[in-house]
PDB file of N, CA and C in Angstrom:
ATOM      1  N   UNK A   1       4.153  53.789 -18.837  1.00  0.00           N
ATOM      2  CA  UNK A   1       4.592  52.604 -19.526  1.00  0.00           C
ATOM      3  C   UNK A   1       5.131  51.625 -18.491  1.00  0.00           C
ATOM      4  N   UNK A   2       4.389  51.052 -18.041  1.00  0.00           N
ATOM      5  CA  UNK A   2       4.491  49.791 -16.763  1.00  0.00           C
ATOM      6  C   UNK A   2       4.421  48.126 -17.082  1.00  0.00           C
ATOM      7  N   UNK A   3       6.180  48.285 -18.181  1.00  0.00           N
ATOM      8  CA  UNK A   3       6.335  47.089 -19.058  1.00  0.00           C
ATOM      9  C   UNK A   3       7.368  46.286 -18.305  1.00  0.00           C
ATOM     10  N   UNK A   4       6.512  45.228 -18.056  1.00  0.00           N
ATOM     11  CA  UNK A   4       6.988  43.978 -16.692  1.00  0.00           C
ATOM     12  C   UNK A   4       6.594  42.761 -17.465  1.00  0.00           C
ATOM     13  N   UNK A   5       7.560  41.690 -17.131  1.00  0.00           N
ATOM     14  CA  UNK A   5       7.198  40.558 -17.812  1.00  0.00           C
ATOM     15  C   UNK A   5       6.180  40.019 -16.309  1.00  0.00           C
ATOM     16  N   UNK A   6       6.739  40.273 -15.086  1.00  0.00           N
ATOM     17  CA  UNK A   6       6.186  39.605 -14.204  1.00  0.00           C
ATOM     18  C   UNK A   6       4.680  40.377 -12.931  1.00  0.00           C
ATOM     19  N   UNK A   7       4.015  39.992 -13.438  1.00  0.00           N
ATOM     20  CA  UNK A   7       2.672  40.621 -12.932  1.00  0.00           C
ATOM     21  C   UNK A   7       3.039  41.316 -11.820  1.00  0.00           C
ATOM     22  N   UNK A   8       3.377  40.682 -10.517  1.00  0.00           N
ATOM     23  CA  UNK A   8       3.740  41.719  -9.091  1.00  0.00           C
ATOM     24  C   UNK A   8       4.380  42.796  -9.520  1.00  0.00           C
ATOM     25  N   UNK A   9       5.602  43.316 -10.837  1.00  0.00           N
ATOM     26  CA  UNK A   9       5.694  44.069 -10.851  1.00  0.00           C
ATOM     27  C   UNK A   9       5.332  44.694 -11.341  1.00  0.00           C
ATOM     28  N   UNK A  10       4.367  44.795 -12.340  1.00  0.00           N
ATOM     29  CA  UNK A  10       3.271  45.461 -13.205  1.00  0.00           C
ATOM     30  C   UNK A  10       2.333  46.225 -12.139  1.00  0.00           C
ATOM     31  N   UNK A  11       1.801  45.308 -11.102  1.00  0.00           N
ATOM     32  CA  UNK A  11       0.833  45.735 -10.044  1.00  0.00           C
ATOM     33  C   UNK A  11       1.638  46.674  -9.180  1.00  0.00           C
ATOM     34  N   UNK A  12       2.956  46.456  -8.573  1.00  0.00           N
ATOM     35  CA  UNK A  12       3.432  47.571  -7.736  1.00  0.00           C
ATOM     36  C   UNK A  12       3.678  48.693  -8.578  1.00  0.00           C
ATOM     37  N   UNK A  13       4.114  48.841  -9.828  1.00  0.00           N
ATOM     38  CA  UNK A  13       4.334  49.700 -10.671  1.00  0.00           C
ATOM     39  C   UNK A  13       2.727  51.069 -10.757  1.00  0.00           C
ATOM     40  N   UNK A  14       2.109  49.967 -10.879  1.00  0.00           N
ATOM     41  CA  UNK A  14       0.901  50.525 -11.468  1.00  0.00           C
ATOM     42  C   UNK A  14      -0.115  51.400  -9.990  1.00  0.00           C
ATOM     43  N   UNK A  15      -0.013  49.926  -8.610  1.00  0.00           N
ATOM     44  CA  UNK A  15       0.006  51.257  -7.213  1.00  0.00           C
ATOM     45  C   UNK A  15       0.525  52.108  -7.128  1.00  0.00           C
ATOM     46  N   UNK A  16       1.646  52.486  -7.495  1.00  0.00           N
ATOM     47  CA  UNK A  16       2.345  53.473  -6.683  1.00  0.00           C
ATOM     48  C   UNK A  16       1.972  54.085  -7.512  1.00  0.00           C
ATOM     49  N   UNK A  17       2.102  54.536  -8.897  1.00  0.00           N
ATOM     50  CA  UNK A  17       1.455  55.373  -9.881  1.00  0.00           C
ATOM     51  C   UNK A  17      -0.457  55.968  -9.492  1.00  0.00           C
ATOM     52  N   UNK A  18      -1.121  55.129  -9.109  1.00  0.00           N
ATOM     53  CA  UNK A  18      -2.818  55.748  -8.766  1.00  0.00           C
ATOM     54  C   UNK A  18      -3.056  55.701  -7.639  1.00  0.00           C
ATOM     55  N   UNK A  19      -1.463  55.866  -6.879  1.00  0.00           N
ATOM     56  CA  UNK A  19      -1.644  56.323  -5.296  1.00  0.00           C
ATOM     57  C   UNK A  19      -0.738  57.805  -5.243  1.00  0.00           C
ATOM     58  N   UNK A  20      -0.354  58.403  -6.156  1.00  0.00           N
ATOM     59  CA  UNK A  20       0.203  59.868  -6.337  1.00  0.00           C
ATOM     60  C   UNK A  20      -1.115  61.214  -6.070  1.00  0.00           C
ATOM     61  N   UNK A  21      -0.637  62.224  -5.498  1.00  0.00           N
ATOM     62  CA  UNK A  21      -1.567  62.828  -5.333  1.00  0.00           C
ATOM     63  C   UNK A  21      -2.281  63.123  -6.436  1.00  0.00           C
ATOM     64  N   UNK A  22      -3.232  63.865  -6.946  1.00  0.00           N
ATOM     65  CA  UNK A  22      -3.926  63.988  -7.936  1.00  0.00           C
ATOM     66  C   UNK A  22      -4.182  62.688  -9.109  1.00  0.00           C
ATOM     67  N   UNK A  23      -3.671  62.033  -8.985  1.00  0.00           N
ATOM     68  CA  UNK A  23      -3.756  60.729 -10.080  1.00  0.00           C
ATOM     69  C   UNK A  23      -4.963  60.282  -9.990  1.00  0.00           C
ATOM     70  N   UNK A  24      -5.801  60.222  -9.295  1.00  0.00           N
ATOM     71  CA  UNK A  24      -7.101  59.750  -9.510  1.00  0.00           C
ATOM     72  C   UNK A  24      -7.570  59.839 -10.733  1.00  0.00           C
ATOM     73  N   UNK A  25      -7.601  58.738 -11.432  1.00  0.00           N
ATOM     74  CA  UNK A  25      -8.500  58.233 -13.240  1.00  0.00           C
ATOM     75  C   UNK A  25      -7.750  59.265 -13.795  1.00  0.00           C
ATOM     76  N   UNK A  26      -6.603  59.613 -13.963  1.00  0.00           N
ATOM     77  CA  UNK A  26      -5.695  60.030 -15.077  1.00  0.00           C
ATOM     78  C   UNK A  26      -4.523  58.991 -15.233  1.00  0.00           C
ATOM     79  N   UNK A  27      -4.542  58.329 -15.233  1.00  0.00           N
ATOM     80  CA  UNK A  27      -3.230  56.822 -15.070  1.00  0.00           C
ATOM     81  C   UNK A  27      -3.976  55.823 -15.748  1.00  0.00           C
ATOM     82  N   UNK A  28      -2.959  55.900 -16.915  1.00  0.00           N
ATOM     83  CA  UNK A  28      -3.697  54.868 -18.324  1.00  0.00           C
ATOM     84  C   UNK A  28      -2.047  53.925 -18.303  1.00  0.00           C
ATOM     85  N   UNK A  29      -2.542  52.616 -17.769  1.00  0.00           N
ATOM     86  CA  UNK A  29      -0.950  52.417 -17.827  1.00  0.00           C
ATOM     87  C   UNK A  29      -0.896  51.466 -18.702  1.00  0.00           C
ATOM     88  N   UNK A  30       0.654  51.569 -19.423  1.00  0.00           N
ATOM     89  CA  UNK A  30       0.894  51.095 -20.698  1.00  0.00           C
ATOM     90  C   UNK A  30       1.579  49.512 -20.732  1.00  0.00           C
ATOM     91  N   UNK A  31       0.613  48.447 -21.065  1.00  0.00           N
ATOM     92  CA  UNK A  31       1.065  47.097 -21.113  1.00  0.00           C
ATOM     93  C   UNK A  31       2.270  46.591 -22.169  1.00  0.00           C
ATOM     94  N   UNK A  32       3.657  46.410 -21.761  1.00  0.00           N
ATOM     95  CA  UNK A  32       4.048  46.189 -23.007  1.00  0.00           C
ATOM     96  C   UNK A  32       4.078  44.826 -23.208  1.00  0.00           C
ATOM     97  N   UNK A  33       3.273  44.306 -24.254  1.00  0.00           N
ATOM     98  CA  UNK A  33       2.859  43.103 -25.370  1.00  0.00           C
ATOM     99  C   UNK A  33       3.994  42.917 -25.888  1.00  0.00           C
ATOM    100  N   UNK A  34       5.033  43.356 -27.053  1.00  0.00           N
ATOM    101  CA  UNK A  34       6.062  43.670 -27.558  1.00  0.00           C
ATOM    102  C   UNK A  34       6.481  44.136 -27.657  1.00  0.00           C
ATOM    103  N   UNK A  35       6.873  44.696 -26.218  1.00  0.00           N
ATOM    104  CA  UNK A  35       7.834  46.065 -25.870  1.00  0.00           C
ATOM    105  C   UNK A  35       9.559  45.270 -25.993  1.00  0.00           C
ATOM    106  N   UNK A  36      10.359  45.542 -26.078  1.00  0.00           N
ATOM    107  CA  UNK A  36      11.886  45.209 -25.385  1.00  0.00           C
ATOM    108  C   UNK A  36      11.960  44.933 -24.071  1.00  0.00           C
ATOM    109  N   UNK A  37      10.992  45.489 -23.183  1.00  0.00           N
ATOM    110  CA  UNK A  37      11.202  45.200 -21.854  1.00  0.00           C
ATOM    111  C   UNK A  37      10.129  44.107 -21.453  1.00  0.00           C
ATOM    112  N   UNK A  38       9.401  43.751 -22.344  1.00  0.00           N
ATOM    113  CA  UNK A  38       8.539  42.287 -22.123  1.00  0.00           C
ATOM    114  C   UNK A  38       8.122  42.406 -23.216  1.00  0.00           C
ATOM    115  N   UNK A  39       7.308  40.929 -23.213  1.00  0.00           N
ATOM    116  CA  UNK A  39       6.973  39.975 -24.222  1.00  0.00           C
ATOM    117  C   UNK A  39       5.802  38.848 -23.644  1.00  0.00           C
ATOM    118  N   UNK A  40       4.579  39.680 -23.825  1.00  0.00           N
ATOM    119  CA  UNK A  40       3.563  39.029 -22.958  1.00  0.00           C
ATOM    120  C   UNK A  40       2.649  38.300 -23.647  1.00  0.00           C
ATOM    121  N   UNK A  41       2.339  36.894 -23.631  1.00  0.00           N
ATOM    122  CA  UNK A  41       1.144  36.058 -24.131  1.00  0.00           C
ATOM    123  C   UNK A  41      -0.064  36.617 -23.800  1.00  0.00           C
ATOM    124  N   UNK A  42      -1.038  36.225 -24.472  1.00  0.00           N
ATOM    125  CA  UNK A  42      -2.428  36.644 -24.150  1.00  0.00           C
ATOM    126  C   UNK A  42      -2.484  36.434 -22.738  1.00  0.00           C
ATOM    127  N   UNK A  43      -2.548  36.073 -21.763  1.00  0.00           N
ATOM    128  CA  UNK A  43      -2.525  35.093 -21.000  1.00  0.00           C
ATOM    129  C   UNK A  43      -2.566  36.198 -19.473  1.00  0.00           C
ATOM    130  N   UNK A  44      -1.206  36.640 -20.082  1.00  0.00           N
ATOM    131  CA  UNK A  44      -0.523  37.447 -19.449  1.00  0.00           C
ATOM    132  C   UNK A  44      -1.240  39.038 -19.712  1.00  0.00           C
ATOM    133  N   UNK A  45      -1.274  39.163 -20.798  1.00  0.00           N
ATOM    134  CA  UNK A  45      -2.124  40.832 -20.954  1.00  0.00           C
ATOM    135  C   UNK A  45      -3.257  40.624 -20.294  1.00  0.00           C
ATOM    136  N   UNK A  46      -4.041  39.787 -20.350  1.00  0.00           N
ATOM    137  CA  UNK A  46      -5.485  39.793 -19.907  1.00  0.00           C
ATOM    138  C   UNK A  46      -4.879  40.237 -17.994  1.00  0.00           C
ATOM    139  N   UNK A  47      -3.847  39.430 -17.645  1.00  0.00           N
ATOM    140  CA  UNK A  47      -3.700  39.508 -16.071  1.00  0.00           C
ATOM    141  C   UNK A  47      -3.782  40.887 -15.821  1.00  0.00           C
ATOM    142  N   UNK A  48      -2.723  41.711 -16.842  1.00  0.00           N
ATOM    143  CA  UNK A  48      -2.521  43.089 -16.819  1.00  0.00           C
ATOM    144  C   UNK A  48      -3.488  44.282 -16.493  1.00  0.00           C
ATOM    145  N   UNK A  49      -4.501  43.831 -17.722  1.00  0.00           N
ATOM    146  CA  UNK A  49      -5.611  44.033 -18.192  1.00  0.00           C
ATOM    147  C   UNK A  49      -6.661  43.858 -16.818  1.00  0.00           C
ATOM    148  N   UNK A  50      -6.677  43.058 -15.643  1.00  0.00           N
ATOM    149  CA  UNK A  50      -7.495  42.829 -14.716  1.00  0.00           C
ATOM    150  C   UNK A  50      -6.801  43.383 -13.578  1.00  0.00           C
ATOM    151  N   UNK A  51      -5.893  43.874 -13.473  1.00  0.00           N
ATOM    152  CA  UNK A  51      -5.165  44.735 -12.323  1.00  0.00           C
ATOM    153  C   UNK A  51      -5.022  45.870 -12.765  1.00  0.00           C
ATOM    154  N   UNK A  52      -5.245  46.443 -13.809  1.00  0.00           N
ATOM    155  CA  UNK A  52      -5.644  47.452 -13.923  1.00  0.00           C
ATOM    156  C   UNK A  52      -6.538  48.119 -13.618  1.00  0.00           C
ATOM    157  N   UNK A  53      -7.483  47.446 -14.066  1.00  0.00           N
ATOM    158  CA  UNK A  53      -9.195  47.354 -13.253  1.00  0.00           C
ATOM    159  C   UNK A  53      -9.450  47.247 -12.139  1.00  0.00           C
ATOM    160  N   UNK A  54      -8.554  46.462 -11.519  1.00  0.00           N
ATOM    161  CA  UNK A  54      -8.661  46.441  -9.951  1.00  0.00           C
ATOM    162  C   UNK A  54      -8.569  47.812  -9.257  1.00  0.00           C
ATOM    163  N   UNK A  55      -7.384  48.109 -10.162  1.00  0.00           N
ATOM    164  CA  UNK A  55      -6.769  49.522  -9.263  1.00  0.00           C
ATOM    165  C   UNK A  55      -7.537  50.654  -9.414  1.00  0.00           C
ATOM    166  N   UNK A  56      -8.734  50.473 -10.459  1.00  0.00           N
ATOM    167  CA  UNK A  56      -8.949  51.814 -10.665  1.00  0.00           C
ATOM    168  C   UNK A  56      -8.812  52.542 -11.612  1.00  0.00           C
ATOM    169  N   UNK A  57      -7.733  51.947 -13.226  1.00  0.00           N
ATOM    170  CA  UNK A  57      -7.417  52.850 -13.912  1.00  0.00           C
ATOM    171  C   UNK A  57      -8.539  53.020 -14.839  1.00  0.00           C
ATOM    172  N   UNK A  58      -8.211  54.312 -14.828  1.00  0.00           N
ATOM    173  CA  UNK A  58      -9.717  54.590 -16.366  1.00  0.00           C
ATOM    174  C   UNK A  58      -9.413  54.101 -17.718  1.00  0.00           C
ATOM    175  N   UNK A  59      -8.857  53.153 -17.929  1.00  0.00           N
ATOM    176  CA  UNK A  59      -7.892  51.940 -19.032  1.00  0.00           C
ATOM    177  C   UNK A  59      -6.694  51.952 -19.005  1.00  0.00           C
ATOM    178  N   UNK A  60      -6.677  51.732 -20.470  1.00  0.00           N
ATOM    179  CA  UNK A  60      -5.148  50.838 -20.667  1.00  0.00           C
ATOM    180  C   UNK A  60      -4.522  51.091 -22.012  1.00  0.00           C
ATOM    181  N   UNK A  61      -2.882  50.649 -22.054  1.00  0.00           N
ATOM    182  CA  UNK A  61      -2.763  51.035 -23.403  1.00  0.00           C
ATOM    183  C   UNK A  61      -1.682  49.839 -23.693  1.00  0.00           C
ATOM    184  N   UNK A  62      -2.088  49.788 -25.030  1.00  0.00           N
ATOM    185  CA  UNK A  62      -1.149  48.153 -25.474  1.00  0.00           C
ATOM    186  C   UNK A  62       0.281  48.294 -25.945  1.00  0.00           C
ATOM    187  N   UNK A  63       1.379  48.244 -25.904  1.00  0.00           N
ATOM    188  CA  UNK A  63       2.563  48.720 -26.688  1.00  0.00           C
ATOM    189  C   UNK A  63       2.954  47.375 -27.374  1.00  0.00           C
ATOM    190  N   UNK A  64       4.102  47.550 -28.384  1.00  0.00           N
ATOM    191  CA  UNK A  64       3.407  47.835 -29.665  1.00  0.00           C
ATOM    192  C   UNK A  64       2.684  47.305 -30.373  1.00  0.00           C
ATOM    193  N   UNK A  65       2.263  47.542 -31.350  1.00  0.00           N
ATOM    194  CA  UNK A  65       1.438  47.241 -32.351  1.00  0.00           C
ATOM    195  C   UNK A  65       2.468  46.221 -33.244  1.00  0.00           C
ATOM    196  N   UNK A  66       2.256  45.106 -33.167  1.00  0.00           N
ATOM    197  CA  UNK A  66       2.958  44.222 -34.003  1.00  0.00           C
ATOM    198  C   UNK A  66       1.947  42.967 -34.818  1.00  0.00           C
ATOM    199  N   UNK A  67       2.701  42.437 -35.304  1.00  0.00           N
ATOM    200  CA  UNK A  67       1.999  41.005 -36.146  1.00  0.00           C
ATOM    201  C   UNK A  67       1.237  40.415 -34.570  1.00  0.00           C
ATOM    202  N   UNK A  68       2.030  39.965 -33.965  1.00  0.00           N
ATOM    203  CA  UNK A  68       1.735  39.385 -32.737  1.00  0.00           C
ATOM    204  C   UNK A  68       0.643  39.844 -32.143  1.00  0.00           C
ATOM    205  N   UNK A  69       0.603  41.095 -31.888  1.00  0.00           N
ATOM    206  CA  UNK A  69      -0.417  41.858 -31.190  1.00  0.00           C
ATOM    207  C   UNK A  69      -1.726  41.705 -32.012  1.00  0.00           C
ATOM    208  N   UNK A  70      -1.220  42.108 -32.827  1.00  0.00           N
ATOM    209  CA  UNK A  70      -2.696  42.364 -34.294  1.00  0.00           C
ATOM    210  C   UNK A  70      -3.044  41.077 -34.487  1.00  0.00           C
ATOM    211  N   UNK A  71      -2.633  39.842 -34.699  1.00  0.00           N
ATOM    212  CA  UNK A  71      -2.899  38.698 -34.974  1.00  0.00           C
ATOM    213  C   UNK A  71      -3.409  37.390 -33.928  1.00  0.00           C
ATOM    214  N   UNK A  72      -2.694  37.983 -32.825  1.00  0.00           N
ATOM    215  CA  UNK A  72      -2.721  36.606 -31.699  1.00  0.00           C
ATOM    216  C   UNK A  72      -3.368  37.126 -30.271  1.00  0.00           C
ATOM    217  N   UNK A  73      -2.811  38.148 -30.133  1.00  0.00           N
ATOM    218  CA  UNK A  73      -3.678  38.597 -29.038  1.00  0.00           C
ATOM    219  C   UNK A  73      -4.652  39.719 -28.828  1.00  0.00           C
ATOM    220  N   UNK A  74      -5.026  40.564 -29.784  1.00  0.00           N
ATOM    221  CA  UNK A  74      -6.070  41.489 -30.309  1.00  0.00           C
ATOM    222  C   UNK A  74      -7.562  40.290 -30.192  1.00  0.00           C
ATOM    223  N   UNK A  75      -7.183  39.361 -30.972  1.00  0.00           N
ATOM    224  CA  UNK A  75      -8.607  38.423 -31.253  1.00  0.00           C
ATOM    225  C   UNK A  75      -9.067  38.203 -30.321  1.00  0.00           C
ATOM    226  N   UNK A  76      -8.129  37.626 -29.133  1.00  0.00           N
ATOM    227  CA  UNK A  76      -8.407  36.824 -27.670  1.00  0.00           C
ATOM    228  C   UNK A  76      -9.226  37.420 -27.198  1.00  0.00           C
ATOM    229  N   UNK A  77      -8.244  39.296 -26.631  1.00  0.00           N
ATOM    230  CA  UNK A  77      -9.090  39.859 -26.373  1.00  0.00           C
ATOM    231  C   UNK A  77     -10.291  40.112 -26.827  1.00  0.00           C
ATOM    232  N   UNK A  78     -10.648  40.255 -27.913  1.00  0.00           N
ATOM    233  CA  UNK A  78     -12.088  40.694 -27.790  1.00  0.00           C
ATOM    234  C   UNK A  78     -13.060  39.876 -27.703  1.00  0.00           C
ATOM    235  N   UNK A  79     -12.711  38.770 -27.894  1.00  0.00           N
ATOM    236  CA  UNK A  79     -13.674  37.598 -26.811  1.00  0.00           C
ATOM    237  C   UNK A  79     -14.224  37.668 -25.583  1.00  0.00           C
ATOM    238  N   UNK A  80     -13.995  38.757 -24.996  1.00  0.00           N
ATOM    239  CA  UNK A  80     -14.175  38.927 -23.690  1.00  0.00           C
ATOM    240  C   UNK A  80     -13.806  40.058 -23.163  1.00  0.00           C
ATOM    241  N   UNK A  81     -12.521  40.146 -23.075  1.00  0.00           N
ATOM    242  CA  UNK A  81     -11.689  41.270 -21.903  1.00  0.00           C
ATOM    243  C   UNK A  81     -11.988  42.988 -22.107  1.00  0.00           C
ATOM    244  N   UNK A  82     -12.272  42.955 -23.743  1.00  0.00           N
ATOM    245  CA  UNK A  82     -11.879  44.327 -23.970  1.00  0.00           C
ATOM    246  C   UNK A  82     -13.592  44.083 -24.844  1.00  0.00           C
ATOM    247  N   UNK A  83     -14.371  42.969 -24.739  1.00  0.00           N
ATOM    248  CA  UNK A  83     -16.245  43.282 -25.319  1.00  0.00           C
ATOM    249  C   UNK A  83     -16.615  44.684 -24.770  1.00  0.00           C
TER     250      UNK A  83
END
């Protein structure tokens, strides 16, 4: 659960995690959308969403499931990020 409002720390969070020994494509790291510890616009998940990918992870996971999520940024994504 690598819930950062600010991308650099999402990305160092998320290196140091799929640079552990054995971690190779078992590190699904968890974006929080409407977590307490952030509150991310589409904008911002998609960034998440592409440094994840960068790094390697074998996906991703959205936290939580809210109006917000389900309504505003679920759609975005699938315009593209998550086709």
């Amino acid at each position: 659960m690598n819930y950062a409002d600010d991308t650099y720390k999402f990305s160092a969070l998320t290196q140091k995690q799929v640079t552990l020994p054995g971690a190779k494509n078992r590190i699904i790291p968890g974006i929080g959308v409407t977590a307490a510890e952030s509150q991310l616009s589409a904008d911002k998940v998609i960034e998440q969403i592409a440094i994840a990918r960068r790094l390697g992870t074998p996906g991703f996971a959205l936290y939580k499931l809210s109006q917000t999520l389900r309504e505003e940024t679920l759609p975005i994504l699938s315009e593209g990020t998550t086709k």
